[in-house]
PDB file of N, CA and C in Angstrom:
ATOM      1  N   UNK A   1    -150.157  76.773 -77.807  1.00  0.00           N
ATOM      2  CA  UNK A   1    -149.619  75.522 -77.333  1.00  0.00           C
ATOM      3  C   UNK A   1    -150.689  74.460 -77.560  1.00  0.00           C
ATOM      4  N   UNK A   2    -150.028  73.188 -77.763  1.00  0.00           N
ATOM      5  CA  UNK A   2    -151.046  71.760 -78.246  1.00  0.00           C
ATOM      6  C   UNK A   2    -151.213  71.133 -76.808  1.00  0.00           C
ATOM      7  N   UNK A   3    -152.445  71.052 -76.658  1.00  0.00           N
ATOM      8  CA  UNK A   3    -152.566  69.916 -75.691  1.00  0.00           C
ATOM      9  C   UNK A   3    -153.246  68.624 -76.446  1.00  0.00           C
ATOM     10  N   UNK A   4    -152.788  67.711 -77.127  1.00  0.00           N
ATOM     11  CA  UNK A   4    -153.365  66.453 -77.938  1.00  0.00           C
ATOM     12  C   UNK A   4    -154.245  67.452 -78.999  1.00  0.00           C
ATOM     13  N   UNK A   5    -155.777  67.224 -78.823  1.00  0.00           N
ATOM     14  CA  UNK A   5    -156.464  68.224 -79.560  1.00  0.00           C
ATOM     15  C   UNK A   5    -157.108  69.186 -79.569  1.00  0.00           C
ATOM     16  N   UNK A   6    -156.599  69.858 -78.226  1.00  0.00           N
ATOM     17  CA  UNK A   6    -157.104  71.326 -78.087  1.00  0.00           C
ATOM     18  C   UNK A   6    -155.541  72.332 -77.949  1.00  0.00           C
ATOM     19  N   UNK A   7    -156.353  73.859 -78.648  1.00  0.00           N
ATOM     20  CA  UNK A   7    -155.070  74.467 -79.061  1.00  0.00           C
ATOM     21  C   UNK A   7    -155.194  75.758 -77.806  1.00  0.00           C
ATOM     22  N   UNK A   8    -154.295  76.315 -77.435  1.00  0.00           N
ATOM     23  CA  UNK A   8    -154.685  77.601 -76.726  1.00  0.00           C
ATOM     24  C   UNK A   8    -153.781  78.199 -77.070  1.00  0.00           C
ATOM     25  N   UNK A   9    -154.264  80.186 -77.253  1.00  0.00           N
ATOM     26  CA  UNK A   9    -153.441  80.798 -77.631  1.00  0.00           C
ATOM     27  C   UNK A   9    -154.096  82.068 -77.339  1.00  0.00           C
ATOM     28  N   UNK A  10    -152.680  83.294 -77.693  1.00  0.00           N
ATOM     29  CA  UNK A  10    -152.785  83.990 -76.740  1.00  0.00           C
ATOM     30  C   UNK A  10    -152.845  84.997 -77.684  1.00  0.00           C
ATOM     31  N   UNK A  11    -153.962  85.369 -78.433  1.00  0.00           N
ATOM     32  CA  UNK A  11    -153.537  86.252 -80.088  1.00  0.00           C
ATOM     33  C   UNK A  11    -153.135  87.714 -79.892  1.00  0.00           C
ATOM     34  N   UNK A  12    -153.320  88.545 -78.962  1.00  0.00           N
ATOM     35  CA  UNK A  12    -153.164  89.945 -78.973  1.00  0.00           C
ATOM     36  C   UNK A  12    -152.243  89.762 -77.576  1.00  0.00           C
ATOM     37  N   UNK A  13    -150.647  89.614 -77.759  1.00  0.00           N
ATOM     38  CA  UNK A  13    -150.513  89.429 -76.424  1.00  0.00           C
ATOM     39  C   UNK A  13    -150.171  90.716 -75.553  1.00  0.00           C
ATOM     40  N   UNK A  14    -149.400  91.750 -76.254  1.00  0.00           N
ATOM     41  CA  UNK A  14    -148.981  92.837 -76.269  1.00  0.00           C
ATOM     42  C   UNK A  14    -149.957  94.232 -76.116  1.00  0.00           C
ATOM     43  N   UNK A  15    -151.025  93.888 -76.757  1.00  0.00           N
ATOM     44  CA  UNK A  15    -152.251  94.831 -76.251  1.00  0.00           C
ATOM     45  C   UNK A  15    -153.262  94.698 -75.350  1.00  0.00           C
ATOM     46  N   UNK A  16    -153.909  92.953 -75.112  1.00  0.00           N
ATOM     47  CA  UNK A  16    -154.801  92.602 -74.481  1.00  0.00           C
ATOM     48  C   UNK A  16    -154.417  91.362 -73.714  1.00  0.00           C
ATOM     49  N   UNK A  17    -153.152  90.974 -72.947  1.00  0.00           N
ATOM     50  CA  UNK A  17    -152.570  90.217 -72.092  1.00  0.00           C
ATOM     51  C   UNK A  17    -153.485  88.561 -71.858  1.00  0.00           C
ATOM     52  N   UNK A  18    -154.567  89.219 -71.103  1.00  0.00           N
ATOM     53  CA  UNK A  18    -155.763  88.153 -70.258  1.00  0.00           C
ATOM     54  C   UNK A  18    -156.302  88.166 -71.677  1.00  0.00           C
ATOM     55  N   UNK A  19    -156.648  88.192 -72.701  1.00  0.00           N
ATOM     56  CA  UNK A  19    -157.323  87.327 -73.595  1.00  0.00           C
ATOM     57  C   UNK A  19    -156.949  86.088 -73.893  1.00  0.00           C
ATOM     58  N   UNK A  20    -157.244  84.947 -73.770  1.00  0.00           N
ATOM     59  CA  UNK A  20    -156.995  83.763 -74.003  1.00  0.00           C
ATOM     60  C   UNK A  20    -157.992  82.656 -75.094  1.00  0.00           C
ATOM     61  N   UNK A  21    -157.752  82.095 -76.077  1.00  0.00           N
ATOM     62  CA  UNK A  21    -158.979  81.432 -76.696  1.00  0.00           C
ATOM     63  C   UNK A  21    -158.129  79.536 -76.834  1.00  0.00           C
ATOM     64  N   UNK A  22    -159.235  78.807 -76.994  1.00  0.00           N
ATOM     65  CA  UNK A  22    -159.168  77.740 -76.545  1.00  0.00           C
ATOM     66  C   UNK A  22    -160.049  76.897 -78.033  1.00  0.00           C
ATOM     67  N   UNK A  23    -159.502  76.028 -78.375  1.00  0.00           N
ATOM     68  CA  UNK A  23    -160.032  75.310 -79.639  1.00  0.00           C
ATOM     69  C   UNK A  23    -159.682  73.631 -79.674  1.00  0.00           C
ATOM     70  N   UNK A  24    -160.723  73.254 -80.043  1.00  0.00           N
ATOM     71  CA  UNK A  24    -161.089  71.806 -79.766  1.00  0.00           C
ATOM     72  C   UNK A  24    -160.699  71.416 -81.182  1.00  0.00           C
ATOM     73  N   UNK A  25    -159.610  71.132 -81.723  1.00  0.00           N
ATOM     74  CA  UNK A  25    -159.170  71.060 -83.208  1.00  0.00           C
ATOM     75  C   UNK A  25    -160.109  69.796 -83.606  1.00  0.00           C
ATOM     76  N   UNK A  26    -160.670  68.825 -83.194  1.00  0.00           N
ATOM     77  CA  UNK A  26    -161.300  67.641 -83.708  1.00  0.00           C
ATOM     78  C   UNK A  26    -161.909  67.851 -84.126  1.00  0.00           C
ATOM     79  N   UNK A  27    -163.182  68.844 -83.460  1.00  0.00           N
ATOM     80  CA  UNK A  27    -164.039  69.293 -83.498  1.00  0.00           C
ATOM     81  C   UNK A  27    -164.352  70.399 -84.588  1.00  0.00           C
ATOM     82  N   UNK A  28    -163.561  71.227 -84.395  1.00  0.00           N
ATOM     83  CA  UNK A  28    -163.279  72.779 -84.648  1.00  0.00           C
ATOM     84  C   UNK A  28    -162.067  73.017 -85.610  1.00  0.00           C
ATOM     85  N   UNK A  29    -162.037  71.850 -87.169  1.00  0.00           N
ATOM     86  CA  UNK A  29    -160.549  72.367 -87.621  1.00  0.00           C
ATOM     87  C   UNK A  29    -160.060  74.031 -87.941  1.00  0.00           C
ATOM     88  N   UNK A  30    -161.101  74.512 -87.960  1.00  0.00           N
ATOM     89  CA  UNK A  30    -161.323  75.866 -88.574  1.00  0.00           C
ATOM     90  C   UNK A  30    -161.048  77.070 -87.539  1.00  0.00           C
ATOM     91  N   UNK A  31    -160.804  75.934 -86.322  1.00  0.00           N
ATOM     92  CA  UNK A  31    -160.827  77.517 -85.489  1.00  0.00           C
ATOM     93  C   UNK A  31    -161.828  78.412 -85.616  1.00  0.00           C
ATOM     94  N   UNK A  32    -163.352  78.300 -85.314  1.00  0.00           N
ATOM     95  CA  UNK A  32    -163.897  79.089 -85.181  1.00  0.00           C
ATOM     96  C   UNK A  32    -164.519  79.227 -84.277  1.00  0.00           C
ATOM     97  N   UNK A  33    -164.689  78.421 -83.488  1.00  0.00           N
ATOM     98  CA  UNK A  33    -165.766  78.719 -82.017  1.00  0.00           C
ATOM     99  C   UNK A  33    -164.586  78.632 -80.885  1.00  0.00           C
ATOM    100  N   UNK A  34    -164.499  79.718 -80.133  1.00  0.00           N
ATOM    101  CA  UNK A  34    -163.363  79.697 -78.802  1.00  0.00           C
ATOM    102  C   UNK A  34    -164.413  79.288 -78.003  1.00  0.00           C
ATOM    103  N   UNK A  35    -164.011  78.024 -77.043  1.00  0.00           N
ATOM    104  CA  UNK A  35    -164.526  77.574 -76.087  1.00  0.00           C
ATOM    105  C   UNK A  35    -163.747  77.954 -74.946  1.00  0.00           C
ATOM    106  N   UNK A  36    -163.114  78.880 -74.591  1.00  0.00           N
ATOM    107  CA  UNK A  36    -162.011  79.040 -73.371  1.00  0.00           C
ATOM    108  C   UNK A  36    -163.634  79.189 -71.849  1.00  0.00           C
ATOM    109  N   UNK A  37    -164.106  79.898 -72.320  1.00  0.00           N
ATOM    110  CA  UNK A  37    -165.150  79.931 -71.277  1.00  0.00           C
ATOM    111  C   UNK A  37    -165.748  79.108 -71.174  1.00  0.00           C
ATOM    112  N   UNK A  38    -165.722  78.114 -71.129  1.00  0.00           N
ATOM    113  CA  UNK A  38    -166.233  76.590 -71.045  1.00  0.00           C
ATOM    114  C   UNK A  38    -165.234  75.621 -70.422  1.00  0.00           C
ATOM    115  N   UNK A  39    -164.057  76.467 -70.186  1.00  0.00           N
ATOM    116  CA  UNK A  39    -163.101  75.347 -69.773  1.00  0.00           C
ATOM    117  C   UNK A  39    -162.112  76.165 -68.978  1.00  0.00           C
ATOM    118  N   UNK A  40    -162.236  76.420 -68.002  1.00  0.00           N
ATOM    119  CA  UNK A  40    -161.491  77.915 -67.247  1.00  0.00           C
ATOM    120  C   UNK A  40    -160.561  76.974 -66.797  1.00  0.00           C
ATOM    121  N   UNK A  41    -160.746  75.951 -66.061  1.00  0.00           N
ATOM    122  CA  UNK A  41    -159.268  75.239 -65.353  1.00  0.00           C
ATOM    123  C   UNK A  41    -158.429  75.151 -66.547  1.00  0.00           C
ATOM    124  N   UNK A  42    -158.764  74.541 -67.782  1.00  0.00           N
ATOM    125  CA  UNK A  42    -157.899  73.699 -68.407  1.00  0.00           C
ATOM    126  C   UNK A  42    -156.969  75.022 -69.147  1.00  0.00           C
ATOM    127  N   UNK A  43    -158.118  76.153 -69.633  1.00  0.00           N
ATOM    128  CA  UNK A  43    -157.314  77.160 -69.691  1.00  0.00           C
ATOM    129  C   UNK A  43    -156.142  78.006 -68.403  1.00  0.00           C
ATOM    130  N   UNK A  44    -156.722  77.503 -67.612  1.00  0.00           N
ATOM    131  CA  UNK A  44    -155.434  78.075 -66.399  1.00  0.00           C
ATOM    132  C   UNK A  44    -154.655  77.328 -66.207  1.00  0.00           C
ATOM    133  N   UNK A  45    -154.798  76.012 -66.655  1.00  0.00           N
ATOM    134  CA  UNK A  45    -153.260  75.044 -66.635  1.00  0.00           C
ATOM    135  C   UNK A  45    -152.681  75.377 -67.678  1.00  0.00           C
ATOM    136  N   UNK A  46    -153.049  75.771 -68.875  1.00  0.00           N
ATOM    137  CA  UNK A  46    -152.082  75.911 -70.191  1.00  0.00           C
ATOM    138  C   UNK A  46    -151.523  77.079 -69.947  1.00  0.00           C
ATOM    139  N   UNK A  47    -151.993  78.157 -69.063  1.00  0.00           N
ATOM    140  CA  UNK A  47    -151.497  79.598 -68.562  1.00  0.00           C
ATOM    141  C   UNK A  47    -150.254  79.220 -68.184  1.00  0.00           C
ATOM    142  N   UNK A  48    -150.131  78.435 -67.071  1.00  0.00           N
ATOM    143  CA  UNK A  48    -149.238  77.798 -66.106  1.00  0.00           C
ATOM    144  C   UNK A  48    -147.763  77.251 -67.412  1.00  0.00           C
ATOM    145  N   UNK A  49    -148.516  76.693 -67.744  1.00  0.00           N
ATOM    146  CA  UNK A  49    -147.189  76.047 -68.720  1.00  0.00           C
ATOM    147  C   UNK A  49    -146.528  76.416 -69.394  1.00  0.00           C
ATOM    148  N   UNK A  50    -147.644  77.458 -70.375  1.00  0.00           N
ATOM    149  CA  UNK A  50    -146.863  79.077 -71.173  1.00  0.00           C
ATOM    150  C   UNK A  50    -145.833  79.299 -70.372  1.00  0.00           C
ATOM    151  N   UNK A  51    -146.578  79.604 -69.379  1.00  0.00           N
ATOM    152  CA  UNK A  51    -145.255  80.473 -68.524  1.00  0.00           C
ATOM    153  C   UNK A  51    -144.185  79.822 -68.342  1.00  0.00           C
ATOM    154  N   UNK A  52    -144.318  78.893 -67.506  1.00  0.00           N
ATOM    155  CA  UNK A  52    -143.303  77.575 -67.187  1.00  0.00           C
ATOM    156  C   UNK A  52    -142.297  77.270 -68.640  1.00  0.00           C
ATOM    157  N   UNK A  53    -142.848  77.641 -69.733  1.00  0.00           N
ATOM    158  CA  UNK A  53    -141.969  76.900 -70.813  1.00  0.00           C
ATOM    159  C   UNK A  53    -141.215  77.953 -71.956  1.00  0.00           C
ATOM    160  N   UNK A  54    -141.977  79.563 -71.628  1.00  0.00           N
ATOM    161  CA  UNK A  54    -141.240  80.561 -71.892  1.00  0.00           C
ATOM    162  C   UNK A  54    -139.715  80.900 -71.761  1.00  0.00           C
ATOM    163  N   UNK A  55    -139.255  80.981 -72.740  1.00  0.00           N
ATOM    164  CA  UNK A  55    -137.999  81.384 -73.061  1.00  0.00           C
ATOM    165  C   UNK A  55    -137.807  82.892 -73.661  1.00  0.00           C
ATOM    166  N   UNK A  56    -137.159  83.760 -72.862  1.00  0.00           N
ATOM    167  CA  UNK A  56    -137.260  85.322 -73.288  1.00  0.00           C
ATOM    168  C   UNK A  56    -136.367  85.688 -74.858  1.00  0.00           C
ATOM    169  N   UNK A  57    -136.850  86.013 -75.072  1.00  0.00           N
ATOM    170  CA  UNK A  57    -135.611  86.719 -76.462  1.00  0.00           C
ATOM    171  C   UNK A  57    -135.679  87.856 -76.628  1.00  0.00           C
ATOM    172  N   UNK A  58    -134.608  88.363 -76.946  1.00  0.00           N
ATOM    173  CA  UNK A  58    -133.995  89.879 -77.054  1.00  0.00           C
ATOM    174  C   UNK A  58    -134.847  90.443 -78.741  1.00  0.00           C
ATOM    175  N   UNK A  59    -134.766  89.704 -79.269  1.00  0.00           N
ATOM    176  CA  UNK A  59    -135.430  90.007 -80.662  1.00  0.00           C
ATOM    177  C   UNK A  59    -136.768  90.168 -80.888  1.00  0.00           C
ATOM    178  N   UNK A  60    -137.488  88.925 -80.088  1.00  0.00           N
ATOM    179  CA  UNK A  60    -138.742  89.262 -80.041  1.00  0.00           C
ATOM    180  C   UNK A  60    -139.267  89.035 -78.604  1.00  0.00           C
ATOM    181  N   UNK A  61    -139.230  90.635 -77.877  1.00  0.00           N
ATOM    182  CA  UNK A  61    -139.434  90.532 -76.791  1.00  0.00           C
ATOM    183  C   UNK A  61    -141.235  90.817 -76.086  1.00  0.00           C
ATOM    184  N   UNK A  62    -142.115  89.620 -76.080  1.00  0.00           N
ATOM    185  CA  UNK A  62    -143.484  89.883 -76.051  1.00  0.00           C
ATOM    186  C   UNK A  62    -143.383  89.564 -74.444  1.00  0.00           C
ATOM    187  N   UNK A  63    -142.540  88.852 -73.491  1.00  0.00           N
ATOM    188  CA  UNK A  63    -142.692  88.919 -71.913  1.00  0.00           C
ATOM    189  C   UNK A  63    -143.991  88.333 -71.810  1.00  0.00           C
ATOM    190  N   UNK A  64    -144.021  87.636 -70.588  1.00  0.00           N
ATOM    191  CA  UNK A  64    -145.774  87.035 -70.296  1.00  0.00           C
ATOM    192  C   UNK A  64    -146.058  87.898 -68.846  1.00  0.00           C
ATOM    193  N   UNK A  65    -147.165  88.135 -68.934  1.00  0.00           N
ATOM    194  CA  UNK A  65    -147.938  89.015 -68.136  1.00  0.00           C
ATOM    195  C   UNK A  65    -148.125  87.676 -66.448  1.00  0.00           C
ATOM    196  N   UNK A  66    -147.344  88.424 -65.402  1.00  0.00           N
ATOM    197  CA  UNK A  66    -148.045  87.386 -64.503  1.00  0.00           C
ATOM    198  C   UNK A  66    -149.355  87.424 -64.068  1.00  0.00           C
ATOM    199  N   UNK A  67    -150.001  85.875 -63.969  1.00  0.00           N
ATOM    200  CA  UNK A  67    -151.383  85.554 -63.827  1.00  0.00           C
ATOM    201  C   UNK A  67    -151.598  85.361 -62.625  1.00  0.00           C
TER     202      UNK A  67
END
């Protein structure tokens, strides 16, 4: 999910749930340095919203882990 220019995402969701990484696209077009540990609230509000904005599907059923 986009917040303006930071990205968060949830890459292994199905094996490793609580992994979360966090990218400062201005900064970082490349995606290479996860700053999520540098930013624990902002990553627990984008948690919040995942969830909040999840829509289930029968096809691709990945479910969000409650936080």
């Amino acid at each position: 999910i986009l917040f303006g220019d930071k990205k968060v995402i949830r890459p292994d969701l199905k094996k490793n749930p609580d992994r979360v990484e966090l990218y400062d696209l201005a900064k970082d077009p490349g995606e290479t340095k996860d700053i999520a540990a540098q930013y624990p609230e902002f990553v627990q509000d984008a948690l919040k919203k995942m969830k909040a904005l999840h829509k289930p599907n029968p096809v691709f059923p990945l479910g969000l882990v409650d936080r």
